[in-house]
N, C-alpha and C. Protein backbone atom coordinates (compact mmCIF):
# COMPACT_ATOMS: atom_id res chain seq x y z
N UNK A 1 71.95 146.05 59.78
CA UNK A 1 70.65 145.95 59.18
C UNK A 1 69.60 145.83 60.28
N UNK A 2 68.42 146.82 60.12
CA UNK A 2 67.80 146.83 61.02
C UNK A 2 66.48 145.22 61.15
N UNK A 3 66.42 145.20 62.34
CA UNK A 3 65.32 143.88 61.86
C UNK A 3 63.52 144.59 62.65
N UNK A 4 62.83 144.14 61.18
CA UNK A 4 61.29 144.58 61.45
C UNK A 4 60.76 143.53 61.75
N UNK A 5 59.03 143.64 62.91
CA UNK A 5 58.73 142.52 63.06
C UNK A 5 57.18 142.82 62.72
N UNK A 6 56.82 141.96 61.62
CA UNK A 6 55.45 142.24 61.01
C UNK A 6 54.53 141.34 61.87
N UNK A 7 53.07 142.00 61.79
CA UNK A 7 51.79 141.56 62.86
C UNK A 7 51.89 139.63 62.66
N UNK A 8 51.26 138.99 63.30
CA UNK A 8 51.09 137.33 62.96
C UNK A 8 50.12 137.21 61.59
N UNK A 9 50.15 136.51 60.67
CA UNK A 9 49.25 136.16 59.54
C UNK A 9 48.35 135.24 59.68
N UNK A 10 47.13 134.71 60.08
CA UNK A 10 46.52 133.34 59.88
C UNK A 10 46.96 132.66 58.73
N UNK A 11 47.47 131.77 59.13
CA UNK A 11 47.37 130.72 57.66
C UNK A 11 46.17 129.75 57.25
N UNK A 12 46.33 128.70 56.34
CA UNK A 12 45.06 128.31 55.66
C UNK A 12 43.96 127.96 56.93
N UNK A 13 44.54 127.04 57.96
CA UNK A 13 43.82 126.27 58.72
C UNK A 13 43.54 127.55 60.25
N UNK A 14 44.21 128.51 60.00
CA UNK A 14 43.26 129.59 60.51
C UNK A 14 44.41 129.73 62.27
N UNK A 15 45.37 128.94 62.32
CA UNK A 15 46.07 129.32 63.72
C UNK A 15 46.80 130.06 63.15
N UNK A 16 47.58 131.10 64.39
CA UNK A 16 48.36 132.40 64.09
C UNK A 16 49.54 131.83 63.91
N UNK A 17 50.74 132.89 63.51
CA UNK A 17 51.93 131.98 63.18
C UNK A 17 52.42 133.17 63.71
N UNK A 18 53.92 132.70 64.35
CA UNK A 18 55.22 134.11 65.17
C UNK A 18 55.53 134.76 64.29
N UNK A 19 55.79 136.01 64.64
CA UNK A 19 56.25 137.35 63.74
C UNK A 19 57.49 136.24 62.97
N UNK A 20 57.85 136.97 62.24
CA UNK A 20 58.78 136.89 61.04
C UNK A 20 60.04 136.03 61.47
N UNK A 21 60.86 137.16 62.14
CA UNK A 21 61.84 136.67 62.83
C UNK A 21 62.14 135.81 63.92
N UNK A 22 62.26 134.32 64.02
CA UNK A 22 62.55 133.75 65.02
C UNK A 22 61.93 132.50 64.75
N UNK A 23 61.01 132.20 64.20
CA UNK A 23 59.66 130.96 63.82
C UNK A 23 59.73 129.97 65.01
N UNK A 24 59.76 128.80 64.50
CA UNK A 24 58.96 127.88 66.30
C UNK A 24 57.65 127.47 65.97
N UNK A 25 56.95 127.69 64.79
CA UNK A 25 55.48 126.43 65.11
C UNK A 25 54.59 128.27 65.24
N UNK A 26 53.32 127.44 65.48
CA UNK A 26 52.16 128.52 65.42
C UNK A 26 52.47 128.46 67.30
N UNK A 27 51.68 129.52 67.46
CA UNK A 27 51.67 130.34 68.18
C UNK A 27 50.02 129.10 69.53
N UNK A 28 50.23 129.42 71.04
CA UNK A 28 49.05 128.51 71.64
C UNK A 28 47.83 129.53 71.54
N UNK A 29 46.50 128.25 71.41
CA UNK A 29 45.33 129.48 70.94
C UNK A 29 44.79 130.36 71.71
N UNK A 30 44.56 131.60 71.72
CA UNK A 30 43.91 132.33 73.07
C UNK A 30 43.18 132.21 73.61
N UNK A 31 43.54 132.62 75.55
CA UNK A 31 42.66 131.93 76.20
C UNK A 31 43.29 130.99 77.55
N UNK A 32 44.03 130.70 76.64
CA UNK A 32 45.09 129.47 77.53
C UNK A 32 45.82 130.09 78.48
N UNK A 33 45.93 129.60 79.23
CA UNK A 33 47.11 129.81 80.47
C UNK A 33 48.55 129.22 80.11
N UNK A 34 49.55 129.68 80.51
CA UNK A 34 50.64 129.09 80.43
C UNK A 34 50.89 127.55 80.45
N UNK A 35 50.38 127.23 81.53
CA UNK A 35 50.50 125.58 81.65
C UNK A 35 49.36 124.99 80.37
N UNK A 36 48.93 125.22 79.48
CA UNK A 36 47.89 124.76 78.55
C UNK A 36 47.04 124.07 79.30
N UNK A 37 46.36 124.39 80.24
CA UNK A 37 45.08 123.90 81.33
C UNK A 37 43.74 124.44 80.28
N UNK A 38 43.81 125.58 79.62
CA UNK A 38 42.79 125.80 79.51
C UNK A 38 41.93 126.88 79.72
N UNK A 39 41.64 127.88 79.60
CA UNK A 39 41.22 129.17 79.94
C UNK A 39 41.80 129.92 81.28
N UNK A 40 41.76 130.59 81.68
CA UNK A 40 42.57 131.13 82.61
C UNK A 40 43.80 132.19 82.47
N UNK A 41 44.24 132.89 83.09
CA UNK A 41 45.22 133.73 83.04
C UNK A 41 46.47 133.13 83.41
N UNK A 42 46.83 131.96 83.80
CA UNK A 42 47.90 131.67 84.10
C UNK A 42 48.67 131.22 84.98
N UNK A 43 47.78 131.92 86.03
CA UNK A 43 48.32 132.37 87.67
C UNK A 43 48.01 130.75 88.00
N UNK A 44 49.04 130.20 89.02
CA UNK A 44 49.54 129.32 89.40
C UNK A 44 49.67 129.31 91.23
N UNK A 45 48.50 129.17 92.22
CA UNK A 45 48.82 129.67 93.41
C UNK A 45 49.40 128.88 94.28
N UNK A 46 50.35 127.56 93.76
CA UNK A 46 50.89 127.00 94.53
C UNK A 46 52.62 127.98 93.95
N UNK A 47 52.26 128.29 92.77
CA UNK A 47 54.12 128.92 92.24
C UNK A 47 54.24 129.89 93.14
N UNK A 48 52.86 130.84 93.43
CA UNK A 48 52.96 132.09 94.03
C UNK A 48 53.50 132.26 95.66
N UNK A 49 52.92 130.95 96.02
CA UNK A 49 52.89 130.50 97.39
C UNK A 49 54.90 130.42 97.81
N UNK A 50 55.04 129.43 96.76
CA UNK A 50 56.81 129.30 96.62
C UNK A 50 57.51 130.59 96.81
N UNK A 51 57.20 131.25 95.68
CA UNK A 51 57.92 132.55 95.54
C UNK A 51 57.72 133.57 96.74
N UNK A 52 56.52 134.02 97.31
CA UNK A 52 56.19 134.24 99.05
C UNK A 52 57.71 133.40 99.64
N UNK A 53 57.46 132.58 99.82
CA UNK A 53 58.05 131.69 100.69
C UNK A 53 59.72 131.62 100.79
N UNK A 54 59.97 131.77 99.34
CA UNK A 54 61.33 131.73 99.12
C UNK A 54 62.21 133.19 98.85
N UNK A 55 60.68 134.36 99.03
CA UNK A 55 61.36 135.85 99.24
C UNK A 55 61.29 136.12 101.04
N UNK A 56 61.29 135.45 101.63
CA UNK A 56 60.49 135.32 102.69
C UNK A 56 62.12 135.02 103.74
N UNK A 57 62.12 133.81 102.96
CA UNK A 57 63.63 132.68 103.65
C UNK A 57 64.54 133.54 103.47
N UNK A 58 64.69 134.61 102.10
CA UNK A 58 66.01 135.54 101.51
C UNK A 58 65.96 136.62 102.81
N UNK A 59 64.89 137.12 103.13
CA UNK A 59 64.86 138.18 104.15
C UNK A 59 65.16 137.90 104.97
N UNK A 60 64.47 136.55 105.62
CA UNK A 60 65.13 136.08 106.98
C UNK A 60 66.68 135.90 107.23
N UNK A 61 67.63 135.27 105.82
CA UNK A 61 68.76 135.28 105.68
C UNK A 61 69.54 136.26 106.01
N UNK A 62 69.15 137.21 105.29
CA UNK A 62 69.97 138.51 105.05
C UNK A 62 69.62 139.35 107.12
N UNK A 63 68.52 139.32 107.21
CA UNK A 63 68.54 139.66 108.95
C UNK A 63 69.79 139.05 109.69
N UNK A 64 69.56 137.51 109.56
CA UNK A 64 70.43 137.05 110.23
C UNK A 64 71.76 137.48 109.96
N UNK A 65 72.11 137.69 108.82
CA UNK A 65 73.66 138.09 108.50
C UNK A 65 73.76 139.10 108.82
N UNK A 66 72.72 140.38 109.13
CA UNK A 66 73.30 141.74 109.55
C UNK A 66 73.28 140.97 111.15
N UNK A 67 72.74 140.50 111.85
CA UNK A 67 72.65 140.57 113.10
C UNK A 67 73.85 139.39 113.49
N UNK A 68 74.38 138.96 112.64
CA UNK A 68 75.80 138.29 113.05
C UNK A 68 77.26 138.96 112.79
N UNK A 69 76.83 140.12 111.88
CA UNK A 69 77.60 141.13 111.55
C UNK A 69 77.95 142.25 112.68
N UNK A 70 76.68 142.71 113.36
CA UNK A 70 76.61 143.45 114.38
C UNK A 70 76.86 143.06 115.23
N UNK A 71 76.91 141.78 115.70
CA UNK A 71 77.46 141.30 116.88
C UNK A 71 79.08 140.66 116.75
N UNK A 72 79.01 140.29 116.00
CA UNK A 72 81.00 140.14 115.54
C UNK A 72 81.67 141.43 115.35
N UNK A 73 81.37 142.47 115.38
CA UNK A 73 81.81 143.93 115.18
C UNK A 73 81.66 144.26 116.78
N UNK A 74 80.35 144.04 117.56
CA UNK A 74 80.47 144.03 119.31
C UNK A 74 81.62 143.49 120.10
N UNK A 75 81.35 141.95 119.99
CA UNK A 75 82.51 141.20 120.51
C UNK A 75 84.05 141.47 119.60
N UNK A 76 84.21 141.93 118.59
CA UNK A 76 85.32 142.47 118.57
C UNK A 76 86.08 143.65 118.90
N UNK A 77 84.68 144.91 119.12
CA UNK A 77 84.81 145.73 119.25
C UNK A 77 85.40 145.89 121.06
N UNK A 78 85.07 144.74 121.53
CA UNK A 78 84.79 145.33 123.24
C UNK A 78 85.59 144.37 123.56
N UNK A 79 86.89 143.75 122.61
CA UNK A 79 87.92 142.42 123.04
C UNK A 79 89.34 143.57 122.93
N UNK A 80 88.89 143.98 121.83
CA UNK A 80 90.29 144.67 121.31
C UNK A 80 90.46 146.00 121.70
N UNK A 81 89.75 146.91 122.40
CA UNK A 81 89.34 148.11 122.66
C UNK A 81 90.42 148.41 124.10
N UNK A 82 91.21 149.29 124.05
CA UNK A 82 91.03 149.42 125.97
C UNK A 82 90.19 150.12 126.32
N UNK A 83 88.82 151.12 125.66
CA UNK A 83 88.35 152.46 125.48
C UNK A 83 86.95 151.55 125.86
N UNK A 84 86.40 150.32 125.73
CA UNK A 84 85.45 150.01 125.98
C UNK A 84 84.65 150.13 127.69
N UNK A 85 83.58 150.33 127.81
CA UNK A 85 82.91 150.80 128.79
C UNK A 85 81.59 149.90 128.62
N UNK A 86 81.36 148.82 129.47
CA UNK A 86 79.60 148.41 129.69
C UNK A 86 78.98 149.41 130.20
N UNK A 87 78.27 149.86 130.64
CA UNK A 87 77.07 150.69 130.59
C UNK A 87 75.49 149.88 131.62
N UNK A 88 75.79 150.34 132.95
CA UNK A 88 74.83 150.00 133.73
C UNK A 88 73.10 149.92 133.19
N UNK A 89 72.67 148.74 133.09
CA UNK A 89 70.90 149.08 132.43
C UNK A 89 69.88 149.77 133.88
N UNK A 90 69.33 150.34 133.30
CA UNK A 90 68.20 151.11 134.40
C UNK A 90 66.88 150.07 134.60
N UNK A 91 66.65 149.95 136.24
CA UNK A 91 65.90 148.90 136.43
C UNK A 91 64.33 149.43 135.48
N UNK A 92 64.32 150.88 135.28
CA UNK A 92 62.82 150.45 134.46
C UNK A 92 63.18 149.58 133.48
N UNK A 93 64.34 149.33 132.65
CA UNK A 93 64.45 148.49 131.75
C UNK A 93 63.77 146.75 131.65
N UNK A 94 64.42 146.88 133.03
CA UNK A 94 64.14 145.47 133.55
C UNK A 94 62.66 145.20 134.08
N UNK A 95 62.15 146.25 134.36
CA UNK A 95 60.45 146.67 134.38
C UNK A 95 59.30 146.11 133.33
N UNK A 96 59.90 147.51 132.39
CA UNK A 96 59.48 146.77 131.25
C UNK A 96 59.30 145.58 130.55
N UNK A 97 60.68 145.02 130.51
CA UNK A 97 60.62 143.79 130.08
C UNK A 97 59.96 142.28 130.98
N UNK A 98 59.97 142.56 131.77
CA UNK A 98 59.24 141.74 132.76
C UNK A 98 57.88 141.85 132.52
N UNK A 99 56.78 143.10 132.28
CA UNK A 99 55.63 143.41 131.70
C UNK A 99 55.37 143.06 130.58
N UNK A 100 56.36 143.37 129.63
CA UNK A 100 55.90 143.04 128.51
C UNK A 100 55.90 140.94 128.00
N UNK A 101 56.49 140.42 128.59
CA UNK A 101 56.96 139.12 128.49
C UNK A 101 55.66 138.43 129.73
N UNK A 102 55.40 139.42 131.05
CA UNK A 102 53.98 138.77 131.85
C UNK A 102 52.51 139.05 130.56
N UNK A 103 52.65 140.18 129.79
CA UNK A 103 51.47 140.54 128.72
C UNK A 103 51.48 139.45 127.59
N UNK A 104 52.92 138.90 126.98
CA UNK A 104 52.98 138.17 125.99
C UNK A 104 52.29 136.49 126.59
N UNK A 105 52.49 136.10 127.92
CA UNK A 105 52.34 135.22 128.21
C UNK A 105 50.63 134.79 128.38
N UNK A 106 50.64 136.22 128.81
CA UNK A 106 49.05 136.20 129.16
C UNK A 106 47.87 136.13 128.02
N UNK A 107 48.61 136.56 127.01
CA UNK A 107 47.52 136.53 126.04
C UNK A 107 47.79 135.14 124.87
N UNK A 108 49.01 134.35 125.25
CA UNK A 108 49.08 132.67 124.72
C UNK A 108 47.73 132.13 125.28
N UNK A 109 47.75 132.46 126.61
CA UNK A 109 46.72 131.37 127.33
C UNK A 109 45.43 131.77 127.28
């Protein structure tokens, strides 16, 4: 049996009442925000702040687990290997990074 859900009705004293199926009391009057504060849309910018914060911590998580992943796959890779080879770095490397770490410093102070 299919279930229909008819518009809200005012009753005598004039608040709306829930569609048909499901009841629960009249309905909060419009206008209101979720928290019943009082006009407003709802929005909550300390909830928003949380949710930032706590999609924030998930990303940082999940980095860390690839980058403990990639490096437990290294050190296993270059324990168990006889085929493994280090690989000399080129002093511009070491150039660079010396520049870029004298630039980072320079612009703290």
């Amino acid at each position: 049996m299919a279930t229909t859900l008819t518009p809200p009705k005012p009753n005598r004293t004039g608040e709306r009442l829930r569609p048909t199926p499901g009841g629960g009391g009249p309905l909060p009057p419009r206008g209101e925000g979720r928290d019943g504060g009082g006009g407003g849309n709802g929005w909550d910018p300390h909830s928003a702040v949380q949710r930032y914060k706590l999609g924030v911590w998930i990303g940082i998580g999940g980095i860390v687990m690839m980058f403990a992943a990639f490096t437990s796959a290294m050190v296993v890779r270059s324990g168990l290997s006889g085929d493994w080879r280090a690989i000399d770095l080129p002093r511009l490397l070491w150039l660079s990074t010396a520049v870029l770490l004298t630039s980072s410093f320079s612009i703290e102070k």
